[in-house]
Protein backbone atom coordinates (compact mmCIF):
# COMPACT_ATOMS: atom_id res chain seq x y z
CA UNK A 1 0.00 0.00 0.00
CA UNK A 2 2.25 2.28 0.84
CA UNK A 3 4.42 1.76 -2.33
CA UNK A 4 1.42 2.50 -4.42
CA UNK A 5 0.97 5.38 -2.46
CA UNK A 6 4.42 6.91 -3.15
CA UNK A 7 4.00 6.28 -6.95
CA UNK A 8 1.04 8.30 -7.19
CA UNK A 9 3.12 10.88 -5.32
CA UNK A 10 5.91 10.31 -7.85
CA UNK A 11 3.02 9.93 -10.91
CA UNK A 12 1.34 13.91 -9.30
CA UNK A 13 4.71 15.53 -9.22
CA UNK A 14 6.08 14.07 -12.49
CA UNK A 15 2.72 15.81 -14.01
CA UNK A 16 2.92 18.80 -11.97
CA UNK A 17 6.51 19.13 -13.50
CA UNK A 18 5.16 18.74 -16.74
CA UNK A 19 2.37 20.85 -16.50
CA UNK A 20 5.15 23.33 -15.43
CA UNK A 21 7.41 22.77 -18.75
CA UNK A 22 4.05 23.27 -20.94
CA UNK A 23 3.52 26.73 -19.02
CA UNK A 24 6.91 27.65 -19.97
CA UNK A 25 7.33 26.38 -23.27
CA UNK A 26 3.49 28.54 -24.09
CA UNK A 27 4.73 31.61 -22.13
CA UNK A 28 8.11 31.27 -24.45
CA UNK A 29 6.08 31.04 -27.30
CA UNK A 30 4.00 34.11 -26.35
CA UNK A 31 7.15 36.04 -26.07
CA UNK A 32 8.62 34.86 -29.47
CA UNK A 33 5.30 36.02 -30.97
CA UNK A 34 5.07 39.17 -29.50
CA UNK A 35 8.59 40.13 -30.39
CA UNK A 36 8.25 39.06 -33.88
CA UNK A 37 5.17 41.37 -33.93
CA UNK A 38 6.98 44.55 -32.82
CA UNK A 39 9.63 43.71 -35.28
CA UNK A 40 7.26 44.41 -37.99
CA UNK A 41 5.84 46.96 -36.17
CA UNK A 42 9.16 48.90 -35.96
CA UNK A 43 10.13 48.07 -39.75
CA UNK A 44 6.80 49.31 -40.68
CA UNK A 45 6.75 52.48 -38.72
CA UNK A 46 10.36 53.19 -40.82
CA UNK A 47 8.52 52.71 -44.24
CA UNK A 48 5.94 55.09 -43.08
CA UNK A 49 8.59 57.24 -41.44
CA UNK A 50 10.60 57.60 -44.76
CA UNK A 51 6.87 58.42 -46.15
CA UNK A 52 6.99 61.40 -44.46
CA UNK A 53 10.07 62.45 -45.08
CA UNK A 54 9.81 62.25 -48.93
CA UNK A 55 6.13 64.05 -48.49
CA UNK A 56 8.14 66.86 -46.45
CA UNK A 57 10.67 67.10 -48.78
CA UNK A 58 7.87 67.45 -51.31
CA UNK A 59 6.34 70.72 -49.67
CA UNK A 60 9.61 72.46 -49.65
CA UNK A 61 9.98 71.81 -53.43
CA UNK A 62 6.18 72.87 -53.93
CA UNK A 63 6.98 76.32 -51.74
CA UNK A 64 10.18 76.98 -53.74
CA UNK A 65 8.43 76.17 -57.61
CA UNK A 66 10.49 73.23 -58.62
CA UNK A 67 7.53 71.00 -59.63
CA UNK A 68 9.12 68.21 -61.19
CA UNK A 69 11.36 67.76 -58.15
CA UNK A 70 7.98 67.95 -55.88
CA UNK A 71 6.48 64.94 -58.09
CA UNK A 72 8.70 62.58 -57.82
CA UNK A 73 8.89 63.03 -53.68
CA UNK A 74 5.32 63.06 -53.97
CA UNK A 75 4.85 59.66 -55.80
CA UNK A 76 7.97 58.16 -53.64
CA UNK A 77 6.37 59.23 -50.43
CA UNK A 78 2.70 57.58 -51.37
CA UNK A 79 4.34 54.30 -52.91
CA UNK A 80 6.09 54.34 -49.42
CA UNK A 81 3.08 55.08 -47.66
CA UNK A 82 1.04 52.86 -49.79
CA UNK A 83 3.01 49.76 -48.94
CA UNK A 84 3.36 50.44 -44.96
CA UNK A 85 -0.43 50.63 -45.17
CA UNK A 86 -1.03 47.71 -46.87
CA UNK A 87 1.60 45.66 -45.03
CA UNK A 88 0.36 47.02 -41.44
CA UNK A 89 -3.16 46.03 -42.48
CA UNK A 90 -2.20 42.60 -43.43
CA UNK A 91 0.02 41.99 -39.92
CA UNK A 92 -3.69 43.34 -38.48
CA UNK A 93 -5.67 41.03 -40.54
CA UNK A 94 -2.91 37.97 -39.65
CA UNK A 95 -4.46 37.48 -36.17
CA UNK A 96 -5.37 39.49 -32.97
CA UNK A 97 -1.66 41.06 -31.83
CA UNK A 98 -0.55 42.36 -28.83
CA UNK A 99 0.20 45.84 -30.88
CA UNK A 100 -3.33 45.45 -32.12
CA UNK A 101 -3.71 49.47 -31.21
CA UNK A 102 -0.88 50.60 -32.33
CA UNK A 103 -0.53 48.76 -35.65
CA UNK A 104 -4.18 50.69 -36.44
CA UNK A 105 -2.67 53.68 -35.47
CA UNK A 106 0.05 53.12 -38.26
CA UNK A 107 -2.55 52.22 -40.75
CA UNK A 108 -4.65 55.45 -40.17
CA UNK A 109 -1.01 57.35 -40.10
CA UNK A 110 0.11 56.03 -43.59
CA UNK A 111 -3.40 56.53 -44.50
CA UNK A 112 -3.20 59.93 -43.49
CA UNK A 113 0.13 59.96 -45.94
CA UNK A 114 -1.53 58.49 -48.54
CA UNK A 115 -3.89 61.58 -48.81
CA UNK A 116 -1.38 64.04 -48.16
CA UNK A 117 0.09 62.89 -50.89
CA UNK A 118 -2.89 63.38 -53.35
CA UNK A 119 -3.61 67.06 -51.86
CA UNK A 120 0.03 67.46 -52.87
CA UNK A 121 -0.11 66.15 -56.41
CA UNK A 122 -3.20 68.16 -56.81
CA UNK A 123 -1.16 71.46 -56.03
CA UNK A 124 1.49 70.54 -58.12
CA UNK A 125 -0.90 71.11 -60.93
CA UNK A 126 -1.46 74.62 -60.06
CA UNK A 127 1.97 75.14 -59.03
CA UNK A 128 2.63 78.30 -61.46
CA UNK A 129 -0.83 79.88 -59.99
CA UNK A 130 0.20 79.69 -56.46
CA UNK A 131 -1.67 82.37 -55.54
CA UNK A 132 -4.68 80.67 -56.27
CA UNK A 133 -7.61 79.16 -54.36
CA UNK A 134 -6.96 75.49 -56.09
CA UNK A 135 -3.06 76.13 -55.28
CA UNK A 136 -4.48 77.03 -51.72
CA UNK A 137 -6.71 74.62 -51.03
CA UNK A 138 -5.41 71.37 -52.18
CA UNK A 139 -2.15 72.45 -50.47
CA UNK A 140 -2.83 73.24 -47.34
CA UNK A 141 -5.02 69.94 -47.46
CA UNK A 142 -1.78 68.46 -48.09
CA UNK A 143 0.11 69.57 -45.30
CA UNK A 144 -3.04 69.17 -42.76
CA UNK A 145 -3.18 65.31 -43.98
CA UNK A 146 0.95 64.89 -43.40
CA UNK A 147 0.72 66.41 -39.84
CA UNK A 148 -2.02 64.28 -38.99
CA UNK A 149 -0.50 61.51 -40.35
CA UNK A 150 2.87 62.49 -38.38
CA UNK A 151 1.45 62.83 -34.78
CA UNK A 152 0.05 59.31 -35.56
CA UNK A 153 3.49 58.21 -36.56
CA UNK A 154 5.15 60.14 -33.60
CA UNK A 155 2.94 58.42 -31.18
CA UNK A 156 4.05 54.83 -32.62
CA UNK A 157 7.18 55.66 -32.37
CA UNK A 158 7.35 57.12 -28.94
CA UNK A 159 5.49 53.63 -27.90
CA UNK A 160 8.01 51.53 -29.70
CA UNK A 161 10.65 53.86 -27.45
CA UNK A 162 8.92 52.94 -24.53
CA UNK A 163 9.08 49.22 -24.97
C-alpha cells in the first residue's frame, strides 16, 4: 500500500513538473510572438517614417516652384506610404496582436500619408498659380493630412521607445 501510495506521489509531481514545462514552453512562445510582432511593427513604422520624409521634402519643393522635383517626392512618399499601409493592415488582418492598437494607429497614419500625398499632387498642378484658391486649397489639405499623419506616426514611435 504504501508503495502505491508513493508512486502516485511520484506519478502527481512528475505531471505537476510537466504541467510546469508546458507553461513555460506557451509563455516562451507568447514572447517569441510578441517580439516578432513589434519587429514588424518597428520596420513598418520606418517605411511610413521615410513616407513622411519624402512628403516633407515634397512641400519644400512645392513652396520653392520646382515641380518636377515635388512629383517625384510626392509619388515616392505615397508608394512608401502605400506599402506600410497595406503591409500594417495585413500583420492586423494575420491574427489578434498584442500591438493590435498601435498597428491601427500606423494604418490610419500612412493613411493619413496616402492623402497628403494626393492634396500634394493636386497642387502641383497649379503650381505656377500659387496664388490661387486650387493652389491654396489642395495644399494646405496636403500639409493638414501629413501632420495628422505624423502625430500618428510620432505616437508609434514614442510607444516603440517605450518598450
Amino acid at each position: 500500500m504504501e508503495r502505491s501510495q508513493q508512486e502516485g506521489v511520484a506519478k502527481e509531481a512528475a505531471l505537476r513538473a510537466e504541467q510546469a514545462r508546458a507553461a513555460g514552453l506557451v509563455e516562451q512562445v507568447a514572447q517569441e510572438a510578441k517580439g516578432k510582432v513589434k519587429i514588424e511593427l518597428r520596420a513598418y513604422r520606418d517605411l511610413a517614417a521615410r513616407a513622411e520624409a519624402a512628403l516633407q521634402t515634397a512641400i519644400v519643393e512645392i513652396d520653392a516652384g520646382r515641380e518636377v522635383t515635388a512629383l517625384v517626392y510626392v509619388s515616392q512618399g505615397k508608394a512608401l506610404a502605400d506599402d506600410a499601409r497595406s503591409k500594417v493592415t495585413s500583420m492586423r488582418a494575420v491574427g489578434g496582436t498584442v500591438y493590435e492598437s498601435r498597428a491601427a494607429e500606423l494604418a490610419t497614419a500612412a493613411g493619413d500619408m496616402v492623402g497628403a500625398a494626393k492634396h500634394l499632387r493636386t497642387a502641383i498642378l497649379y503650381i505656377g498659380e500659387q496664388g490661387s484658391s486650387d493652389f491654396t486649397t489642395a495644399f494646405s489639405a496636403g500639409k493638414a493630412a501629413l501632420a495628422s499623419g505624423s502625430r500618428g506616426l510620432a505616437s508609434v514611435s514614442a510607444f516603440i521607445a517605450g518598450e
